[in-house]
Protein backbone atom coordinates (compact mmCIF):
# COMPACT_ATOMS: atom_id res chain seq x y z
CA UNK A 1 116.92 20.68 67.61
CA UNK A 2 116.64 22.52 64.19
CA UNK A 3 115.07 25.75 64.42
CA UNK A 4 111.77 25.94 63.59
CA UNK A 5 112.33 29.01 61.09
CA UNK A 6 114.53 26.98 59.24
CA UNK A 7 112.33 24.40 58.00
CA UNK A 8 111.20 24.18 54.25
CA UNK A 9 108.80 23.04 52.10
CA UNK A 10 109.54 19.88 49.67
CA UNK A 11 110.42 21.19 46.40
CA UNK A 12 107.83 19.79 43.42
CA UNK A 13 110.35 17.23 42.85
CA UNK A 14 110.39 16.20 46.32
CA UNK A 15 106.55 16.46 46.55
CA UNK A 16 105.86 14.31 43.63
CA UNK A 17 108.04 11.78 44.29
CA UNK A 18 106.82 11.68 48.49
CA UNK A 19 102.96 11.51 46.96
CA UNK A 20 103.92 8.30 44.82
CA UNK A 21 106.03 6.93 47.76
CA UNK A 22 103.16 7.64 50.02
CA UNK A 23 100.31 5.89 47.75
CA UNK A 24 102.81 2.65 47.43
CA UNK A 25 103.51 2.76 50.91
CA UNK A 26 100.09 3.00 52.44
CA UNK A 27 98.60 -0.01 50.14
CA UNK A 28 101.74 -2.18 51.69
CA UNK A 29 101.08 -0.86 54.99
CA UNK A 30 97.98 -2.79 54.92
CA UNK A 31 99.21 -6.06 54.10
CA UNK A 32 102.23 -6.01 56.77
CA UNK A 33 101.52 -8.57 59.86
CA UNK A 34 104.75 -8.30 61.25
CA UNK A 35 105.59 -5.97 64.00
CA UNK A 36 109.21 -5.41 62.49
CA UNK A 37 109.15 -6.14 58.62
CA UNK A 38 111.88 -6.20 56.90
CA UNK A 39 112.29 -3.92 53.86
CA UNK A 40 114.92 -3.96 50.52
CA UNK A 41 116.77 -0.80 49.45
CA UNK A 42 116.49 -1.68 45.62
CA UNK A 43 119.55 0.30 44.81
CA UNK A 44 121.94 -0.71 47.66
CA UNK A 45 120.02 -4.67 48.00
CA UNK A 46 120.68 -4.00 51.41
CA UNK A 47 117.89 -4.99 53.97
CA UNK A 48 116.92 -3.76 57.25
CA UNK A 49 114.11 -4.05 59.97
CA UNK A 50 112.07 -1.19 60.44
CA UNK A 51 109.26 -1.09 63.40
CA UNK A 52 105.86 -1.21 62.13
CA UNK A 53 105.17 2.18 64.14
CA UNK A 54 108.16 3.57 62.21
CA UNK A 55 106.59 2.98 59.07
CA UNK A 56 103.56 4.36 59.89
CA UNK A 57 105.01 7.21 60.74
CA UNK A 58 107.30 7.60 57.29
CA UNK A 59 103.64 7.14 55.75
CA UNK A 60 102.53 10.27 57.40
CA UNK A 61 105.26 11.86 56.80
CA UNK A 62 105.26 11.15 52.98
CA UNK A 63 101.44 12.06 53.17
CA UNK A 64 102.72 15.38 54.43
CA UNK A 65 105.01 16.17 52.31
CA UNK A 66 103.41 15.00 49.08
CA UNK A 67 100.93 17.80 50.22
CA UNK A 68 103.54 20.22 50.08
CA UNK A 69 103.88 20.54 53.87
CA UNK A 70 106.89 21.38 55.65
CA UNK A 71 108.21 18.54 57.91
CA UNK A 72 109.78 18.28 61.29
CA UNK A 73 110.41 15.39 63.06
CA UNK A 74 110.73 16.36 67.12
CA UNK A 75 110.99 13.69 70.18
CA UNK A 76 107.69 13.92 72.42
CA UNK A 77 110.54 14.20 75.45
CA UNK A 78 113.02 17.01 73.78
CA UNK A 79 113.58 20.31 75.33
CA UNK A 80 112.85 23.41 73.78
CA UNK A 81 114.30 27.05 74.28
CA UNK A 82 111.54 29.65 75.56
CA UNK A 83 112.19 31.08 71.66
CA UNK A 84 111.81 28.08 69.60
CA UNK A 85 108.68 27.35 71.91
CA UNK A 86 106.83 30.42 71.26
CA UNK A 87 108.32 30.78 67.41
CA UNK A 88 105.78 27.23 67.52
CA UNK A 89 103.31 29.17 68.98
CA UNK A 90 103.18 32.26 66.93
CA UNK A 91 103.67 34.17 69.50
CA UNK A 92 106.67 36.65 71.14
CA UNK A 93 109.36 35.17 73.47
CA UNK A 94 108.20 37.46 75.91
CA UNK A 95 104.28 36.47 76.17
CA UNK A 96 105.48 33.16 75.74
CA UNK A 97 107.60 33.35 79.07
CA UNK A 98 104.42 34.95 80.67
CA UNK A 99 102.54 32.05 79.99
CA UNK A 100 105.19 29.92 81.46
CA UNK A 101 105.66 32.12 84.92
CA UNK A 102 101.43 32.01 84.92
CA UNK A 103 101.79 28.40 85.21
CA UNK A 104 99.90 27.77 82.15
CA UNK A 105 102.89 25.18 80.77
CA UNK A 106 105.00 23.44 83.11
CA UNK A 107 109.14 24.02 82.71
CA UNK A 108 112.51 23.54 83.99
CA UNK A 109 115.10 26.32 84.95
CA UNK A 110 118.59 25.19 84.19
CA UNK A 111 120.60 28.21 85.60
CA UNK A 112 118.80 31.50 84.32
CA UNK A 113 117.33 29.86 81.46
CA UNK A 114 113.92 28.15 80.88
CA UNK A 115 113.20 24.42 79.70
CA UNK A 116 110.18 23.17 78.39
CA UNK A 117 108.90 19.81 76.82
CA UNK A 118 107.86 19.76 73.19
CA UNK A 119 104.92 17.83 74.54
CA UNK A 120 104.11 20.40 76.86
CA UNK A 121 103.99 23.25 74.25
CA UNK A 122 101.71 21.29 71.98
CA UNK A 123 99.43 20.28 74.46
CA UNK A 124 98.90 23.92 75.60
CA UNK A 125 98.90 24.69 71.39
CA UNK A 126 95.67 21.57 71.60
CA UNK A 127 94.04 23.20 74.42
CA UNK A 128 94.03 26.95 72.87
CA UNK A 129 92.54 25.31 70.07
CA UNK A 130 90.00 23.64 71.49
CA UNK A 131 88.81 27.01 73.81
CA UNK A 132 88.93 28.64 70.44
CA UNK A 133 86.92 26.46 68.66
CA UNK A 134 84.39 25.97 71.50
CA UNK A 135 83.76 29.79 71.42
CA UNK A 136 83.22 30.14 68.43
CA UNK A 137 80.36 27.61 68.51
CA UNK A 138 78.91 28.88 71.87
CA UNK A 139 79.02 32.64 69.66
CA UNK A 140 77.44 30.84 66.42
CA UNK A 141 74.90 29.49 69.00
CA UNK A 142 74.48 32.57 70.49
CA UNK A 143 73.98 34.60 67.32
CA UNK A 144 71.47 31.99 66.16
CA UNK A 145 69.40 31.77 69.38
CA UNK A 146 69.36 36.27 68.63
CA UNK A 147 67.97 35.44 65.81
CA UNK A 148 71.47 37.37 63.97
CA UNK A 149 72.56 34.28 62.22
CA UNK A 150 70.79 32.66 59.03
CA UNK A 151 71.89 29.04 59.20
């Protein structure tokens, strides 16, 4: 799996053209019936089945990109190194590994060396963000019931 620190942005270019490739896209997307339509390459006139759920995913990807985001594309099933994991949490390989021994996100020891599911990590990432944001609101509520916030 490409590292995560590796990843780049879309150029302008590259941005431009996946925002007019996203717009074209999405406006077919609602017209397609077919669980498997088939689509032209203009320049090649080759054709080829692509899944509907395939497509949909391009679009977001486009979408994505055209908004100048960085893209990468990861199984739900793949394996991560204890590093790339907590490079996708922000965090150091060493908390990261803390959290794992704490049983906070499940993982596999192959040898001396830790496993975990992509799926795994970003369901722990969803669930830190979720506590986070529910705090916050409980403090806002807090704050407001004190009679410290102004709403």
């Amino acid at each position: 799996m490409e590292e995560l620190k590796n990843i780049k942005g879309p150029s302008k270019e590259e941005q431009s053209a996946a925002f007019e490739s996203y717009n074209a896209l999405e406006a077919v997307l609602k017209e397609i019936r077919d669980k498997s339509p088939e689509i032209e390459i203009e320049e090649t006139k080759d054709k080829i089945r692509i899944p509907l759920k395939a497509l949909k995913l391009l679009a977001k990807i486009l979408k994505a990109m055209g908004e100048g985001k960085p893209i990468s594309v990861v199984p739900i099933a793949a394996e991560m190194t204890t590093q790339a994991a907590a490079e996708f949490l922000n965090c150091s390989r060493p908390h990261f590994v803390k959290l794992l021994e704490e049983g906070e996100i499940p993982f596999t020891k192959i040898g001396k060396h830790r496993r975990v599911k992509f799926e795994d990590v970003s369901n722990y990432k969803d669930r830190m963000k979720k506590e986070q944001e529910d705090l916050i609101i409980q403090m806002m509520k807090s704050d407001e019931e004190s009679g410290l916030y102004d709403s």
